[in-house]
Protein backbone atom coordinates (compact mmCIF):
# COMPACT_ATOMS: atom_id res chain seq x y z
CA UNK A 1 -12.99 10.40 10.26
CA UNK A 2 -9.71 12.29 8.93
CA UNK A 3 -8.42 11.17 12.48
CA UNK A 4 -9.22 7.51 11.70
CA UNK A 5 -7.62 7.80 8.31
CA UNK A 6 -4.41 8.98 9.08
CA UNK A 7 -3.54 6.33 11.72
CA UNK A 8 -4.59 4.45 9.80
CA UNK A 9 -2.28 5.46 6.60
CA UNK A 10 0.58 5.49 9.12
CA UNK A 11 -0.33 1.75 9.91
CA UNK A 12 -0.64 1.06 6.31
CA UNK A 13 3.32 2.24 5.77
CA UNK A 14 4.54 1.12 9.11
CA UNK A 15 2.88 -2.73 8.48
CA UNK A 16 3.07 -3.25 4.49
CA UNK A 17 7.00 -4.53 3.78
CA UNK A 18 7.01 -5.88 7.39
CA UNK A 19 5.93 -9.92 7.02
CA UNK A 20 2.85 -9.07 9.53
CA UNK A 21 -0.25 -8.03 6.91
CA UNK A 22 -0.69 -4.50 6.66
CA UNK A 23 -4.34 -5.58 5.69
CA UNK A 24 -4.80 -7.52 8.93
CA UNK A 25 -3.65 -4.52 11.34
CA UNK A 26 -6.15 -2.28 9.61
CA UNK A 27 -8.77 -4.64 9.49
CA UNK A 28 -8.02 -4.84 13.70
CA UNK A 29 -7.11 -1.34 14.44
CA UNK A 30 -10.11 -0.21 12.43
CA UNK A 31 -11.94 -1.70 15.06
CA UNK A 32 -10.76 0.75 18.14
CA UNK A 33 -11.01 3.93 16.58
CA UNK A 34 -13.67 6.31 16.75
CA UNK A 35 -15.16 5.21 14.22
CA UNK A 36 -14.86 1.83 15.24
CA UNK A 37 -15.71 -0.44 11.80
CA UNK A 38 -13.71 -1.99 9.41
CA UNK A 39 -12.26 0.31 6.78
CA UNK A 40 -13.13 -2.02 3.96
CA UNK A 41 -10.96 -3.68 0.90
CA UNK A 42 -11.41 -0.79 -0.97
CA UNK A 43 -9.81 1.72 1.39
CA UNK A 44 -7.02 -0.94 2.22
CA UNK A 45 -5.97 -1.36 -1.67
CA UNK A 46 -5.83 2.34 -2.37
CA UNK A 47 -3.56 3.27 0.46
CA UNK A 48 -1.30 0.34 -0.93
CA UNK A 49 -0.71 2.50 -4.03
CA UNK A 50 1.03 4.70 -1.32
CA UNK A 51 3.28 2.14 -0.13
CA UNK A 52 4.07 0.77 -4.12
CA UNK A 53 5.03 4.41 -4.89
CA UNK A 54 7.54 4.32 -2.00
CA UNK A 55 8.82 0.76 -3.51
CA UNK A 56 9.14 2.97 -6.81
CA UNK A 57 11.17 5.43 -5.27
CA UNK A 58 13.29 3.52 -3.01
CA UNK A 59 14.36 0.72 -6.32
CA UNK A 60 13.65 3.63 -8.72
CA UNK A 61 16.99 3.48 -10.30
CA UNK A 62 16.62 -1.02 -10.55
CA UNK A 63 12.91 -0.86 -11.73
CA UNK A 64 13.79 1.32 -14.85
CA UNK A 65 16.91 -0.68 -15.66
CA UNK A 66 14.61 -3.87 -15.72
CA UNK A 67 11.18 -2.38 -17.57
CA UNK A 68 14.40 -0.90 -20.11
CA UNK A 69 15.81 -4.40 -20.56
CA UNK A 70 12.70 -5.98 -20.85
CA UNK A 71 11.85 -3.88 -24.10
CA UNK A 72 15.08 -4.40 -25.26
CA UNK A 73 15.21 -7.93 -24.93
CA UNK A 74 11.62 -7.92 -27.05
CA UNK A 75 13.46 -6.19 -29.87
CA UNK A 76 16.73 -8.71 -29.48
CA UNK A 77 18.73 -5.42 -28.83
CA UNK A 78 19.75 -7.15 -25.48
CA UNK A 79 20.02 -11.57 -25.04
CA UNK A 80 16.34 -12.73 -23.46
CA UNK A 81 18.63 -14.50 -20.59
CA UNK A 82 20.00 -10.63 -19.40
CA UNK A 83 19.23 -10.99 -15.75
CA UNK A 84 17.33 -7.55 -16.10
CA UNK A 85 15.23 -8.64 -18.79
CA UNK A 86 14.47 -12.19 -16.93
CA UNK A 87 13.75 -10.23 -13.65
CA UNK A 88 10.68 -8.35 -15.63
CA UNK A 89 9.70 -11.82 -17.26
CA UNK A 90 9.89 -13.19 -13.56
CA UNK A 91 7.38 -10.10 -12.29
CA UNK A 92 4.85 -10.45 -15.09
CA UNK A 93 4.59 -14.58 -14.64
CA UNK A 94 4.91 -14.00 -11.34
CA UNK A 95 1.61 -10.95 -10.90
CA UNK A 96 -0.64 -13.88 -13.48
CA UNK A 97 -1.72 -15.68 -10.29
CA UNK A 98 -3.27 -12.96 -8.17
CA UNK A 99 -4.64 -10.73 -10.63
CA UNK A 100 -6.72 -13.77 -11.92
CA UNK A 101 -7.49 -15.14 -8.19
CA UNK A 102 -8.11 -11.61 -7.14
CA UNK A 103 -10.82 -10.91 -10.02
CA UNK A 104 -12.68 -14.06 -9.80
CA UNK A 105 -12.57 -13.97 -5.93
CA UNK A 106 -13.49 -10.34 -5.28
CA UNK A 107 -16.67 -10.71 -3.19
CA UNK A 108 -14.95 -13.19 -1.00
CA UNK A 109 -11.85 -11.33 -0.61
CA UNK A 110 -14.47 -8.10 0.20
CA UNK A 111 -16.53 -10.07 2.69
CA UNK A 112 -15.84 -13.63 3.90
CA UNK A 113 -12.04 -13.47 4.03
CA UNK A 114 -12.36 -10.34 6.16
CA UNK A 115 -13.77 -12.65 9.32
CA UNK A 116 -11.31 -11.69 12.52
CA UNK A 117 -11.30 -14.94 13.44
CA UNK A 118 -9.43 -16.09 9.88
CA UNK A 119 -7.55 -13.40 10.55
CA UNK A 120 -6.11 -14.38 13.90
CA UNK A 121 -5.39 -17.86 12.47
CA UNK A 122 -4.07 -17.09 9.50
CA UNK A 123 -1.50 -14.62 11.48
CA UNK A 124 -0.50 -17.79 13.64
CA UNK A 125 0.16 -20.06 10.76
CA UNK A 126 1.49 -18.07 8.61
CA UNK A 127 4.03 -16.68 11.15
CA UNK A 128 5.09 -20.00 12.18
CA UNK A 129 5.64 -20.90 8.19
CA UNK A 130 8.03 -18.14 8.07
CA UNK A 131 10.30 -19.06 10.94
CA UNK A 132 10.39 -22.43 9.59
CA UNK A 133 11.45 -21.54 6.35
CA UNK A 134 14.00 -18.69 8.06
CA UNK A 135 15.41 -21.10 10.01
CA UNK A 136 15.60 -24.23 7.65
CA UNK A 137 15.95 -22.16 4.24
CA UNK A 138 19.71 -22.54 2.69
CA UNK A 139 19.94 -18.80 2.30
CA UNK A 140 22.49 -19.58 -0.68
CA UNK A 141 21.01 -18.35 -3.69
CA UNK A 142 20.76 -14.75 -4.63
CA UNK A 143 18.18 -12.79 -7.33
CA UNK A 144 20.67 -13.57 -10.21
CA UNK A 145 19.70 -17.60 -9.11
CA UNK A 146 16.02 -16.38 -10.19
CA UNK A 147 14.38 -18.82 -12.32
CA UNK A 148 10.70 -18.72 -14.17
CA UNK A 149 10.05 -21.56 -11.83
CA UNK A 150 10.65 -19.58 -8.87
CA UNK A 151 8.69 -17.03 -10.62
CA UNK A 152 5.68 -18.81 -10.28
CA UNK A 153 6.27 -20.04 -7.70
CA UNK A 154 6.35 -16.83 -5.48
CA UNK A 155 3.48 -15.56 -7.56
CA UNK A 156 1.30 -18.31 -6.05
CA UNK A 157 2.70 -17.49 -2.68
CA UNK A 158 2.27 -13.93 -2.96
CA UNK A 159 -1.92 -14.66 -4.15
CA UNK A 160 -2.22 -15.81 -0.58
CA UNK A 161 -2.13 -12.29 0.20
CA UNK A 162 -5.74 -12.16 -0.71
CA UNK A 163 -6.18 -13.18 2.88
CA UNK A 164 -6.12 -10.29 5.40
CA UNK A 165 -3.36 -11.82 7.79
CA UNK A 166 -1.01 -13.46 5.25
CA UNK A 167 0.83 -10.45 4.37
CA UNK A 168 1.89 -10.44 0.92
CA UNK A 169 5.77 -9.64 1.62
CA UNK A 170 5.47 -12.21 4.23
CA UNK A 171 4.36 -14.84 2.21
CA UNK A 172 6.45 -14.16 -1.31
CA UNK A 173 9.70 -14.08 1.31
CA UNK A 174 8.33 -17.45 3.00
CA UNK A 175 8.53 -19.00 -0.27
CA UNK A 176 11.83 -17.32 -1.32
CA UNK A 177 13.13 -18.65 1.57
CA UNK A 178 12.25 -22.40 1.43
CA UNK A 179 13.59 -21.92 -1.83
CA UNK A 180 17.05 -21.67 -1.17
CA UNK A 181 17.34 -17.84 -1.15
CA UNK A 182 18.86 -14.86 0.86
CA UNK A 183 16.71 -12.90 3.16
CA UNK A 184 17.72 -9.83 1.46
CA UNK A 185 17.39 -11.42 -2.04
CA UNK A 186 13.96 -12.81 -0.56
CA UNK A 187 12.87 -9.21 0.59
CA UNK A 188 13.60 -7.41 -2.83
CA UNK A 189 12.51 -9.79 -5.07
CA UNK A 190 9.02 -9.80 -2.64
CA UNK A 191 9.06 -5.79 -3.36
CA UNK A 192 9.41 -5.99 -7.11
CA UNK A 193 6.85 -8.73 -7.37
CA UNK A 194 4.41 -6.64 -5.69
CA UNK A 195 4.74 -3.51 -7.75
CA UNK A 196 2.09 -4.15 -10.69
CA UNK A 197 -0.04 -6.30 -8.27
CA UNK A 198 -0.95 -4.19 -5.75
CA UNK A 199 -1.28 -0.99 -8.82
CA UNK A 200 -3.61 -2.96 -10.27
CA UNK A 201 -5.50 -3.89 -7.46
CA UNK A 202 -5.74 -0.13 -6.15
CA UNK A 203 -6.36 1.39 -9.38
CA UNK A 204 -9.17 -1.37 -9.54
CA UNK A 205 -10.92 -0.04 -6.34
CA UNK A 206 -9.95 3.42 -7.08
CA UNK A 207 -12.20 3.45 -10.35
CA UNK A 208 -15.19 0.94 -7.96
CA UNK A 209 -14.91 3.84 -5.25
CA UNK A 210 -14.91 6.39 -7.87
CA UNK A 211 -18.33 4.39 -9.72
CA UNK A 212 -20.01 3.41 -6.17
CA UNK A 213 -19.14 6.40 -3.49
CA UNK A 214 -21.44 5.15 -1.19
CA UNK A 215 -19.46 1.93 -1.21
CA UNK A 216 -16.23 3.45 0.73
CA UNK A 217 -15.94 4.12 4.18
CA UNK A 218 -13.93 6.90 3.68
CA UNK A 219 -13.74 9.72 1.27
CA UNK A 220 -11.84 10.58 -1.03
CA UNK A 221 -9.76 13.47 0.56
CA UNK A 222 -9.60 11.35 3.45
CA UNK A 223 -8.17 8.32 1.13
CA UNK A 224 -5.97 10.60 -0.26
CA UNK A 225 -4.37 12.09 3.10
CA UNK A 226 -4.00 8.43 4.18
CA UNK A 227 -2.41 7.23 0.83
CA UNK A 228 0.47 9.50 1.00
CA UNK A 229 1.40 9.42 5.06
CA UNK A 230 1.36 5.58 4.05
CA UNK A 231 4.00 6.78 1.00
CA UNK A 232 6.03 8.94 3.56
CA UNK A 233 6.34 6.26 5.97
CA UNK A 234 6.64 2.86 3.75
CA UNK A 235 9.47 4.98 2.16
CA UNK A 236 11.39 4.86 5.97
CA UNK A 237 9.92 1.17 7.02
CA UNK A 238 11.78 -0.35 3.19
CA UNK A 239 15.10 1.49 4.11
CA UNK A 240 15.30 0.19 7.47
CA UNK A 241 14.09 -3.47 6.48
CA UNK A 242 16.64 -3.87 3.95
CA UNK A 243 19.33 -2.77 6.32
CA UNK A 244 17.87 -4.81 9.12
CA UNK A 245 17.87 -7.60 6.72
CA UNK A 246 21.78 -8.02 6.80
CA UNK A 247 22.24 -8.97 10.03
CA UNK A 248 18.81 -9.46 11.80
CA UNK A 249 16.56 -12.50 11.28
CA UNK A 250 12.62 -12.47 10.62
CA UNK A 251 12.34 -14.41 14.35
CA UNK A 252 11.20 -11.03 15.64
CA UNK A 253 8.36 -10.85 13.35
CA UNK A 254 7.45 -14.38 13.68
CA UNK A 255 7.02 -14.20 17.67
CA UNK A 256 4.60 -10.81 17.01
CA UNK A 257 2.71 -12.40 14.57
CA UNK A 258 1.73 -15.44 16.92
CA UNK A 259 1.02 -13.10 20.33
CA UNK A 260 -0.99 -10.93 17.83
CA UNK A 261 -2.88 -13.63 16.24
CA UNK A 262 -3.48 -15.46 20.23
CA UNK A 263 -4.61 -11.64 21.61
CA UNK A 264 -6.90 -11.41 18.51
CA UNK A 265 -8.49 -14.91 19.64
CA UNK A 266 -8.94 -13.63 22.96
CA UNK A 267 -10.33 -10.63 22.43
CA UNK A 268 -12.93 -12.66 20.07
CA UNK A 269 -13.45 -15.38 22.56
CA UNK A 270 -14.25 -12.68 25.34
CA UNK A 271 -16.88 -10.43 23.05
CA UNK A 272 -14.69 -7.43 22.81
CA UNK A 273 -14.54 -8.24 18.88
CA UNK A 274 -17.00 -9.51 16.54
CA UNK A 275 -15.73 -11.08 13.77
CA UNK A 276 -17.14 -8.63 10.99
């Protein structure tokens, strides 16, 4: 099983900033490895902690600036409309919509939502959604245009996540795009958004796993080892992305998305998958 979990943490790093669902390839690849079984929502939101810590450390320098204006701008030592402050006003309206879809919806996100065949569709919409809005968004406004509007706004986006084969950078950068923004700006502002979302999710199912060991495919050293090759390697996939970014367009990951999501149909249609 320590085989199993660290391809798998490397597909955790390698698939979590890319707009593909990190949740969806290790829902699939989980499927063709020794062990051959799904590695659960509990295994999948802990190794996320790996990839947030690489976020950390890659915008280490811009997340204390903004959690450092924010309490300033509490006390009045710095103007409430400082685009540092706003940014961490932005985050926190922006995290309400998950963490309250993601607690009342846990079984479903656990169970139902993990059906391969949802999976494959959701890959195929989804993907198409993003090259629609990369190819008809503006791309005019930067992260200074941020409003609490757009907050919200890519807060519900970035709930649809819940769904293995949205992909929660994916879908926050969909929405950043239709509204009007950069593909760099959309990317970043994506990472930041997902920071306390995806902590609070893991540390969630870190504390179930820790309550209900028989409940986890994995254990914990095995977790563990996966959790930090997914830190090692979401650390290389952010600085490439935001390079990328600058002169590359998300049509790349739009046309693997769809071929993914029509193989995963096939397979399904043909028997070599079952849906759970």
């Amino acid at each position: 099983m320590l085989f199993d979990a660290i391809i798998l943490g490397i597909v955790q790093g390698l698939t979590e900033f890319l707009p593909i669902s990190s949740s969806a390839h290790l829902r699939i690849i989980g499927e063709f490895l020794p062990s051959a079984e799904d590695p659960g929502a509990t295994f999948t939101a802990i190794t996320q902690i790996g990839t947030e810590l690489a976020v950390l450390a890659y915008f280490w320098k811009r997340i204390v600036r903004i959690v450092g204006q924010w309490f300033r701008s509490l006390t009045g030592a710095v103007p409430r409309n400082d685009p540092d402050a706003r940014m961490g006003w932005i985050v926190i309206i922006g995290t309400i919509p998950i963490g309250v879809l993601g607690f009342l919806f846990q079984d479903v996100i656990r169970d139902t939502f993990r059906n391969l065949w949802l999976v494959a569709i959701v890959l195929i919409v989804f993907g198409l959604l993003l090259g629609a809005a990369d190819a008809l968004g503006r791309r005019t406004r930067e992260e200074s245009d941020l409003t609490y509007r757009d907050g919200l706004l890519l807060g519900l986006a970035q709930s649809l996540a819940l769904i293995p084969g949205v992909s929660r950078s994916g879908a926050t950068t969909t929405m950043g795009l239709a509204l009007g923004f950069t593909r760099t700006a959309a990317a970043e502002v994506a990472f930041l958004l997902a920071v306390p979302a995806v902590f609070g999710s893991g540390l969630y199912e870190l504390i179930h796993a820790i309550r209900e060991p028989g409940s986890a495919v994995f254990t914990g050293v095995e977790t563990a080892v996966a959790t930090g090759i997914a830190f090692v390697v979401g650390l290389a996939v952010i600085a490439f992305l935001m390079q990328y970014l600058k002169r590359g367009s998300f049509l790349p990951f739009v046309i693997y998305r769809v071929v993914l999501g029509i193989v995963l149909i096939i397979l399904l249609s043909l028997g070599v998958l079952q849906a759970y």
